[in-house]
C-alpha atoms as a PDB file:
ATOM      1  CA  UNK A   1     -13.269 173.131  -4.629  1.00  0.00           C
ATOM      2  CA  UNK A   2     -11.251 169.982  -5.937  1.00  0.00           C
ATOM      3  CA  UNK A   3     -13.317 169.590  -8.814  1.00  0.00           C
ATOM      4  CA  UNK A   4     -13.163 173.607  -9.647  1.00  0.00           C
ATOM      5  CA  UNK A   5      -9.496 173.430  -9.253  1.00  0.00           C
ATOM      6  CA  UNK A   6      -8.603 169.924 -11.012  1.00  0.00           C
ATOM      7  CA  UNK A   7     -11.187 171.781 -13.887  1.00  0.00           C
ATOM      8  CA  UNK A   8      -8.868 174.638 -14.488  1.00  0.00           C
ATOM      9  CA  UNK A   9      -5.718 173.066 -14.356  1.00  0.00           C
ATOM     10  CA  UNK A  10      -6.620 170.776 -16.859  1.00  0.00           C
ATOM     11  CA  UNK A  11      -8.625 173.589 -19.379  1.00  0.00           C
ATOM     12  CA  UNK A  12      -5.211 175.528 -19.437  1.00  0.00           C
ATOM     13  CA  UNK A  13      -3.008 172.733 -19.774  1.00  0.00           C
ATOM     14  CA  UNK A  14      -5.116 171.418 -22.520  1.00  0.00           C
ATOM     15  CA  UNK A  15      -4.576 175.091 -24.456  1.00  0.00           C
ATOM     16  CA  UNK A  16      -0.911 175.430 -23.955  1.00  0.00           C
ATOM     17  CA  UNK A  17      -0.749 171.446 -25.670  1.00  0.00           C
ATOM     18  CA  UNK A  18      -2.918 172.727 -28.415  1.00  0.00           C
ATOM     19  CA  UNK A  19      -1.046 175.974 -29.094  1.00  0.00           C
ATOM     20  CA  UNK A  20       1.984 173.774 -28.813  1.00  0.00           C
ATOM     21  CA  UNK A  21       1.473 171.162 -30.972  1.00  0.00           C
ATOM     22  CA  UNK A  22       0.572 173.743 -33.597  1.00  0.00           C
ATOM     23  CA  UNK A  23       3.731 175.697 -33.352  1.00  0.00           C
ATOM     24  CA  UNK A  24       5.680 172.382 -33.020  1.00  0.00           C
ATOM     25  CA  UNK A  25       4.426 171.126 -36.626  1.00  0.00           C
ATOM     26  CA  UNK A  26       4.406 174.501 -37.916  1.00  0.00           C
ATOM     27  CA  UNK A  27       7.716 175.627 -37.061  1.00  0.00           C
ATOM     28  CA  UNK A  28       9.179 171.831 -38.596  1.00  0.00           C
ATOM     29  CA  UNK A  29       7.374 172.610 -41.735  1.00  0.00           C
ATOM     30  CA  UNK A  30       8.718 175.587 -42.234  1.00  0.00           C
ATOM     31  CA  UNK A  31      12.399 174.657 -41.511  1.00  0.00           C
ATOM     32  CA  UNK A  32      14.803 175.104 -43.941  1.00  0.00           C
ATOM     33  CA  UNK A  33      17.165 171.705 -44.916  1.00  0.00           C
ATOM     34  CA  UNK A  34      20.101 173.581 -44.045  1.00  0.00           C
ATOM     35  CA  UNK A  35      21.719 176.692 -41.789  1.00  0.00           C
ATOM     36  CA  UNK A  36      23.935 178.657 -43.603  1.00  0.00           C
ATOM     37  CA  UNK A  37      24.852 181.646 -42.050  1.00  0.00           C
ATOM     38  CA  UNK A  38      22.644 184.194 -44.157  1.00  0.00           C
ATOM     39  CA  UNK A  39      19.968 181.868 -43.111  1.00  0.00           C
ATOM     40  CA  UNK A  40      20.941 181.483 -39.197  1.00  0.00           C
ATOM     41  CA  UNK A  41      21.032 185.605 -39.383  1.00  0.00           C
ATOM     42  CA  UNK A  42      17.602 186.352 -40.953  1.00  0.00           C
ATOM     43  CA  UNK A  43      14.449 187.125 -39.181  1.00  0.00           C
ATOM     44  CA  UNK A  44      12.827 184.164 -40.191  1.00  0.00           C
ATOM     45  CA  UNK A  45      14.895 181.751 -38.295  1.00  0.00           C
ATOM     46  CA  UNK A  46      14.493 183.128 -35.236  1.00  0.00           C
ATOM     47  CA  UNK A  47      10.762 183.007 -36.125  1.00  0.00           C
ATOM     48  CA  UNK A  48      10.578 179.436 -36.661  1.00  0.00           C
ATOM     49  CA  UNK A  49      13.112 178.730 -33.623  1.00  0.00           C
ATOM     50  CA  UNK A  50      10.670 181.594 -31.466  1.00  0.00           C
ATOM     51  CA  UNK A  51       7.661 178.751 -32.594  1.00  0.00           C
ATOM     52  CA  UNK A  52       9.505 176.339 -31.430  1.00  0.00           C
ATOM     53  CA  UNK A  53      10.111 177.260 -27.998  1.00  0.00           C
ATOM     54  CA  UNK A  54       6.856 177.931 -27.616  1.00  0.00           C
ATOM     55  CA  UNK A  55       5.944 174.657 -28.660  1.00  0.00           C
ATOM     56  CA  UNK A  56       8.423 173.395 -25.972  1.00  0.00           C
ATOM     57  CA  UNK A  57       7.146 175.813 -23.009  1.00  0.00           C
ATOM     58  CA  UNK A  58       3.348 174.273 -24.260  1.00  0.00           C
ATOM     59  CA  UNK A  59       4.653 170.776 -23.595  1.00  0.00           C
ATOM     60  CA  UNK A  60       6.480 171.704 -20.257  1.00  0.00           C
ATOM     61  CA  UNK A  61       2.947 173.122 -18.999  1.00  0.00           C
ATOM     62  CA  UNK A  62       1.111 170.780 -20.417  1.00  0.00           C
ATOM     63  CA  UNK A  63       2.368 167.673 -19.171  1.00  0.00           C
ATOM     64  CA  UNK A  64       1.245 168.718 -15.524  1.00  0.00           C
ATOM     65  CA  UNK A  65      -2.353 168.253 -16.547  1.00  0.00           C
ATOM     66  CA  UNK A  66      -1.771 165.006 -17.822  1.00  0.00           C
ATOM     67  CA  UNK A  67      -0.262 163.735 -15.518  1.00  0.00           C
ATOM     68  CA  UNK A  68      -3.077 165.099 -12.856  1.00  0.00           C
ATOM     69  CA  UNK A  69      -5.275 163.422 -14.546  1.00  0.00           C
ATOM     70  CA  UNK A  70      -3.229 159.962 -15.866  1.00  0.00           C
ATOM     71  CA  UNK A  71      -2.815 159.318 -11.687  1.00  0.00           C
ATOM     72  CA  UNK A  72      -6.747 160.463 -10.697  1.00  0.00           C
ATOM     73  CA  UNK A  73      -7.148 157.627 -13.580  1.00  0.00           C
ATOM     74  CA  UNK A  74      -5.320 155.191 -11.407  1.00  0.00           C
ATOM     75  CA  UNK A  75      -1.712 155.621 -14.051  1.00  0.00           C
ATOM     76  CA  UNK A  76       1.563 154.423 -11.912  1.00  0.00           C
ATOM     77  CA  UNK A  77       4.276 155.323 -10.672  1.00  0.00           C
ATOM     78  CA  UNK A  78       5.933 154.700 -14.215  1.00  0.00           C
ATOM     79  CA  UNK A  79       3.703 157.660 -15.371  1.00  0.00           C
ATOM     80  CA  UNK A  80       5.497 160.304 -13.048  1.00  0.00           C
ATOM     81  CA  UNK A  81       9.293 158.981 -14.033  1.00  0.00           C
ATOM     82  CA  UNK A  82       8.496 158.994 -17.791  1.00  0.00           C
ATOM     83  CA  UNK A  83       6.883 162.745 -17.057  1.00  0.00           C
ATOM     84  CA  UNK A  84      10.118 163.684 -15.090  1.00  0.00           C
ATOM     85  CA  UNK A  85      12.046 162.223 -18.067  1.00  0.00           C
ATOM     86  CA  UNK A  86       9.839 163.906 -20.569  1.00  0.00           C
ATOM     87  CA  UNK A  87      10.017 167.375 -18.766  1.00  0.00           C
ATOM     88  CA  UNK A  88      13.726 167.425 -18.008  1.00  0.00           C
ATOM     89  CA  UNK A  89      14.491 166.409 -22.156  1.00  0.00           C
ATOM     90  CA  UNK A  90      12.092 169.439 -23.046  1.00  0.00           C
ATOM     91  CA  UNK A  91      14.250 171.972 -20.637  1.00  0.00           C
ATOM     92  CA  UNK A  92      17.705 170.474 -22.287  1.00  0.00           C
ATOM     93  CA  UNK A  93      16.031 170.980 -26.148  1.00  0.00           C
ATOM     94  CA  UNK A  94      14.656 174.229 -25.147  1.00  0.00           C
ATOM     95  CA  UNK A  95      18.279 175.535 -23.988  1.00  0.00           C
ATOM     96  CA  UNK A  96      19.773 175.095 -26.989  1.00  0.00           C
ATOM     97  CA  UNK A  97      16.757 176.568 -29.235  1.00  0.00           C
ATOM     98  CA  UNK A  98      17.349 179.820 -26.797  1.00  0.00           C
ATOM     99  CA  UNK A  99      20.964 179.792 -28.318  1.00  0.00           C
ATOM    100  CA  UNK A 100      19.550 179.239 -31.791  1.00  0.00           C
ATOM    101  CA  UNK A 101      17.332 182.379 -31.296  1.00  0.00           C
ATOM    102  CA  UNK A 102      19.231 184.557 -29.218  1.00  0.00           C
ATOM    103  CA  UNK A 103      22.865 183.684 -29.839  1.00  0.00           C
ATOM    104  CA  UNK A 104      23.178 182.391 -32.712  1.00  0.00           C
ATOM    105  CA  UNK A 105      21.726 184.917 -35.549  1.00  0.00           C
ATOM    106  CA  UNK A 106      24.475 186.994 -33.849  1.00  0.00           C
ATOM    107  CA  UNK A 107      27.040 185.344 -33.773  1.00  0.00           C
ATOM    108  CA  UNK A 108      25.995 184.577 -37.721  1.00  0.00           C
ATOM    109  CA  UNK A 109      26.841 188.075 -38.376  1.00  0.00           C
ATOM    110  CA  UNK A 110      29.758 189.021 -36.297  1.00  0.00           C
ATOM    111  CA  UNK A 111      31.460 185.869 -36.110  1.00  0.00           C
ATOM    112  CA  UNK A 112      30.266 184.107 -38.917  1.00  0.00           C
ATOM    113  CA  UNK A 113      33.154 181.550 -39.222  1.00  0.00           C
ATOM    114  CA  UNK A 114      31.731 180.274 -35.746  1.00  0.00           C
ATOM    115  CA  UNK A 115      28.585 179.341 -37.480  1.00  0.00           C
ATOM    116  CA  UNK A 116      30.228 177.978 -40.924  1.00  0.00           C
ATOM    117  CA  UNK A 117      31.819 175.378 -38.192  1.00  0.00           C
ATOM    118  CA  UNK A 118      29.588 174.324 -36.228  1.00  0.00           C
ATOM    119  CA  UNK A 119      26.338 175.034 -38.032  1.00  0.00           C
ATOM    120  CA  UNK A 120      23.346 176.237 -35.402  1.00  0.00           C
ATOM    121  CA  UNK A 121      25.018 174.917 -32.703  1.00  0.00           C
ATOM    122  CA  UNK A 122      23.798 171.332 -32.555  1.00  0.00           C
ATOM    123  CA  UNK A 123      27.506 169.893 -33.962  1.00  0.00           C
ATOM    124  CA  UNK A 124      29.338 172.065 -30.668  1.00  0.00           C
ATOM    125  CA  UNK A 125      31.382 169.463 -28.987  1.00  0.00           C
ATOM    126  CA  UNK A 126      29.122 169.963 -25.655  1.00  0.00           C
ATOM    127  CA  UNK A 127      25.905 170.049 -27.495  1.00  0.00           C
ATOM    128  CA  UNK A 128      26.821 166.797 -29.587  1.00  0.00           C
ATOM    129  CA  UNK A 129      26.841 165.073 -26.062  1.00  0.00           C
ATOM    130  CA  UNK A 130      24.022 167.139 -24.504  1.00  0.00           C
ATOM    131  CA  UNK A 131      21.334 166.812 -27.796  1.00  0.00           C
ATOM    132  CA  UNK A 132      21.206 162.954 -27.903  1.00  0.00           C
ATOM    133  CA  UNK A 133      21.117 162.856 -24.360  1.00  0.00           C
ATOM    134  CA  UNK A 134      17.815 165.041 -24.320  1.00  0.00           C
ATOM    135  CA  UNK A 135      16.846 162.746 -27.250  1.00  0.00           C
ATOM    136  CA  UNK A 136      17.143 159.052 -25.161  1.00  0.00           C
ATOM    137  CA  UNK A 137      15.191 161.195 -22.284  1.00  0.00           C
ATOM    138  CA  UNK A 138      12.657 162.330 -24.630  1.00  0.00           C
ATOM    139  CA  UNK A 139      11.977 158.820 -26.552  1.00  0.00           C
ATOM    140  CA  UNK A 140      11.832 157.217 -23.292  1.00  0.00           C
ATOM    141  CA  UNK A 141      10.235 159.740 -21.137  1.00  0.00           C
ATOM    142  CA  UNK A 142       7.468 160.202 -23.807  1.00  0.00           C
ATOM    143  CA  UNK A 143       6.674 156.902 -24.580  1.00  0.00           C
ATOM    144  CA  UNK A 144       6.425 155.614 -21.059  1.00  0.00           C
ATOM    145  CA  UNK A 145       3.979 158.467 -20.047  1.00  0.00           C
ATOM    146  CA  UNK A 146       2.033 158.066 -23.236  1.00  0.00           C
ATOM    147  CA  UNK A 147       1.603 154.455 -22.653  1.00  0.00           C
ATOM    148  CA  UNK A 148       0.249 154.834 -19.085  1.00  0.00           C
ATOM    149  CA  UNK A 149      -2.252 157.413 -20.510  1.00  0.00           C
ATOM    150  CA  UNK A 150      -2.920 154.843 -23.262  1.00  0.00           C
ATOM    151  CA  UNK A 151      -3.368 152.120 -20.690  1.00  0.00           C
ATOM    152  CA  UNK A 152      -5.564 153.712 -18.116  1.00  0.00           C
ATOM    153  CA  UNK A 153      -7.495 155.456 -20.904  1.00  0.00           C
ATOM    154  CA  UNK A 154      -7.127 158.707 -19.723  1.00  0.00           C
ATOM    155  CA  UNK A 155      -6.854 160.361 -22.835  1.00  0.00           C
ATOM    156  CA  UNK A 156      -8.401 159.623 -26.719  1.00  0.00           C
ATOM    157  CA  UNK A 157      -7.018 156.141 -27.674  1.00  0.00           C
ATOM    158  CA  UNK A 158      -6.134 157.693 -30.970  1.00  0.00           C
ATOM    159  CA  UNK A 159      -4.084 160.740 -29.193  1.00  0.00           C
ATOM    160  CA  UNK A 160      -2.219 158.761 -27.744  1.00  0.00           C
ATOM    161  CA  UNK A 161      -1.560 155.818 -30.153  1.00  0.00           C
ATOM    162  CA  UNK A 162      -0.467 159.236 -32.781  1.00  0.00           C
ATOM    163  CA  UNK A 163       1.536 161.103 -30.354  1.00  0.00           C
ATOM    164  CA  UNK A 164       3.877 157.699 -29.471  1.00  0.00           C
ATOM    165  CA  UNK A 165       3.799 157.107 -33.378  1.00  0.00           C
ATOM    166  CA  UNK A 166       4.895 160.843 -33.268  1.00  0.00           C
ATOM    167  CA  UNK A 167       7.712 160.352 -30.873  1.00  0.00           C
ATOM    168  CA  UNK A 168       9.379 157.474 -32.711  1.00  0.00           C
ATOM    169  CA  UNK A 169       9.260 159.131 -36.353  1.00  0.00           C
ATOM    170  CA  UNK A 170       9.903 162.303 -34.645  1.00  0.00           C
ATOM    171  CA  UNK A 171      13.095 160.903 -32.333  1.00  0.00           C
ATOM    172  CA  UNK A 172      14.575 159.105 -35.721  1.00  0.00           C
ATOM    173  CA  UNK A 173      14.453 161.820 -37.768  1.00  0.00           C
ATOM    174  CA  UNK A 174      16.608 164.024 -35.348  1.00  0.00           C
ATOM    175  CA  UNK A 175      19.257 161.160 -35.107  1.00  0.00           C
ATOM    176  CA  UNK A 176      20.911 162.771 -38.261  1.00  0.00           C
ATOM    177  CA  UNK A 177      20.825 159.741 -39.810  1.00  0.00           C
ATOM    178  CA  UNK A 178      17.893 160.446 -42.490  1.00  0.00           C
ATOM    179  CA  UNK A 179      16.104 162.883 -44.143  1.00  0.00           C
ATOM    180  CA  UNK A 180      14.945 166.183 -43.145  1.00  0.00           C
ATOM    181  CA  UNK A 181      11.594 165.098 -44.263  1.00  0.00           C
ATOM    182  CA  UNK A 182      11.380 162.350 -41.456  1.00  0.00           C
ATOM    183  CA  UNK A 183      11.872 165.035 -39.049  1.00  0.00           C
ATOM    184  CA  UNK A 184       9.210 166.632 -40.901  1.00  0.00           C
ATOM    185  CA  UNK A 185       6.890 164.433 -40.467  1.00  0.00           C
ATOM    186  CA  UNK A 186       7.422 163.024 -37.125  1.00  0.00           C
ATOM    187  CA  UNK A 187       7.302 166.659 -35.954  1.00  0.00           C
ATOM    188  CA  UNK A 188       3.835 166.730 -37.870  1.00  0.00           C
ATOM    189  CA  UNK A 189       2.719 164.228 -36.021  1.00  0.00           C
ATOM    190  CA  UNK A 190       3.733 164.754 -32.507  1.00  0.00           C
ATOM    191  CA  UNK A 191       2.231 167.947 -33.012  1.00  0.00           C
ATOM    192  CA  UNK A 192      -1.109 166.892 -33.949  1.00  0.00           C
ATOM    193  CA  UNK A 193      -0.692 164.313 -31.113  1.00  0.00           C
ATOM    194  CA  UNK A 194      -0.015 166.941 -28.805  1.00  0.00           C
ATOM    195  CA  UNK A 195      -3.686 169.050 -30.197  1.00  0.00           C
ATOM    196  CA  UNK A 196      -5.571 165.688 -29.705  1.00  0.00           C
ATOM    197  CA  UNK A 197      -4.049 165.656 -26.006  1.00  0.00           C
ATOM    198  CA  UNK A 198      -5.202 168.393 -25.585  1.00  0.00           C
ATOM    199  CA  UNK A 199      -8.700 168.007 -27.281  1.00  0.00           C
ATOM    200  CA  UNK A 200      -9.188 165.283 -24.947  1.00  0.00           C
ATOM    201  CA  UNK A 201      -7.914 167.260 -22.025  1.00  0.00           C
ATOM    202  CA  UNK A 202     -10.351 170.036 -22.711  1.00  0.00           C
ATOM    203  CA  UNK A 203     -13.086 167.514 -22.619  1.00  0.00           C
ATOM    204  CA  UNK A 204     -12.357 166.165 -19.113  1.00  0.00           C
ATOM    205  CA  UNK A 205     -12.573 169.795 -17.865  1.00  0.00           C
ATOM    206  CA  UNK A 206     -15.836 170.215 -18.955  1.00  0.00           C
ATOM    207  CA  UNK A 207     -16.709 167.038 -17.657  1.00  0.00           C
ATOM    208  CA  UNK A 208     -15.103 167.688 -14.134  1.00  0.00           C
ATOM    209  CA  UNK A 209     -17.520 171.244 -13.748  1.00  0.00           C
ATOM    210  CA  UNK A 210     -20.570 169.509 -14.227  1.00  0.00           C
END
């Protein structure tokens, strides 16, 4: 009964990280450099933000299976805070991309001088506080959790050596400080970090049914 139930919760947790890291790589790709208003208003952004959110809902689930398995591989009690840390950054992030799909394109239309100001909402006096807040948790949470998988080889050695690679291009590249393409590429990487997760994931639940 253990085995049947440890077997399922890992199988779906190991699609939502798949489908995640997909839309997490693919929505980053296909981000424009900038949000002017036109663009903030279109369709398309809230397609790319919709990805996104998706991509942060498949981490949220996903995580749980990890960590079931990280601690039935003997991972410590450092493995549950940098979850918790890792889980609560993903809610924060995920907050604000509901704004930038749900609020924003409107306000981009009937209050468009809102938007001109404060771009999609990440330069808001509450969100500049709130963002890099969500970003320590995230580089911390993330890389502690990651490393206890890596450790207690609980998951591919190369998942989880390219999803922490992932997290530290991924974490610079939203500090504003350089390119869009580092965010581009860190988010291309955490992504496929996230698939190989969840590759590895998917194997253990075969291996638990038989």
């Amino acid at each position: 009964m253990r085995e049947g139930m440890l077997a399922f919760i890992y199988r779906w947790s190991a699609v939502v990280l798949v489908v995640g890291g997909v839309c997490l790589a693919a929505s980053y790709l296909l981000h424009p450099d900038s949000a002017p208003t036109e663009t903030v208003a279109s369709g398309f952004w809230q397609v790319i933000h919709t990805g996104f959110l998706i991509s942060l809902l498949g981490g949220i689930f996903g995580l749980g299976g990890l960590l079931a398995h990280g601690l039935d591989r003997g991972a410590g009690k450092a493995s549950v805070f940098g979850y918790a840390m890792g889980v609560v950054s993903l809610v924060l992030i995920a907050g604000l991309d509901y704004a930038e799909i749900f609020i924003f394109p409107t306000l981009a239309v009937e209050f468009p001088a809102v938007v001109e100001k404060y771009g999609a909402g990440e330069s808001m006096p509450s969100v500049a506080f709130a963002f890099p807040l969500a970003g320590l948790l995230f580089f911390l949470g993330f890389l502690t959790f990651l490393s206890q998988l890596h450790a207690t080889e609980s998951v591919g050695r190369s998942s989880s050596i390219i999803s922490m690679v992932g997290v530290v291009v991924f974490t610079v590249g939203l500090s504003g400080f350089v390119p869009m393409i580092v965010v581009k590429v860190g988010a291309s990487l955490f992504g496929l970090g996230l698939v190989l997760l969840g590759a590895s994931l998917w194997t253990v639940s075969r291996e638990t049914t038989l």
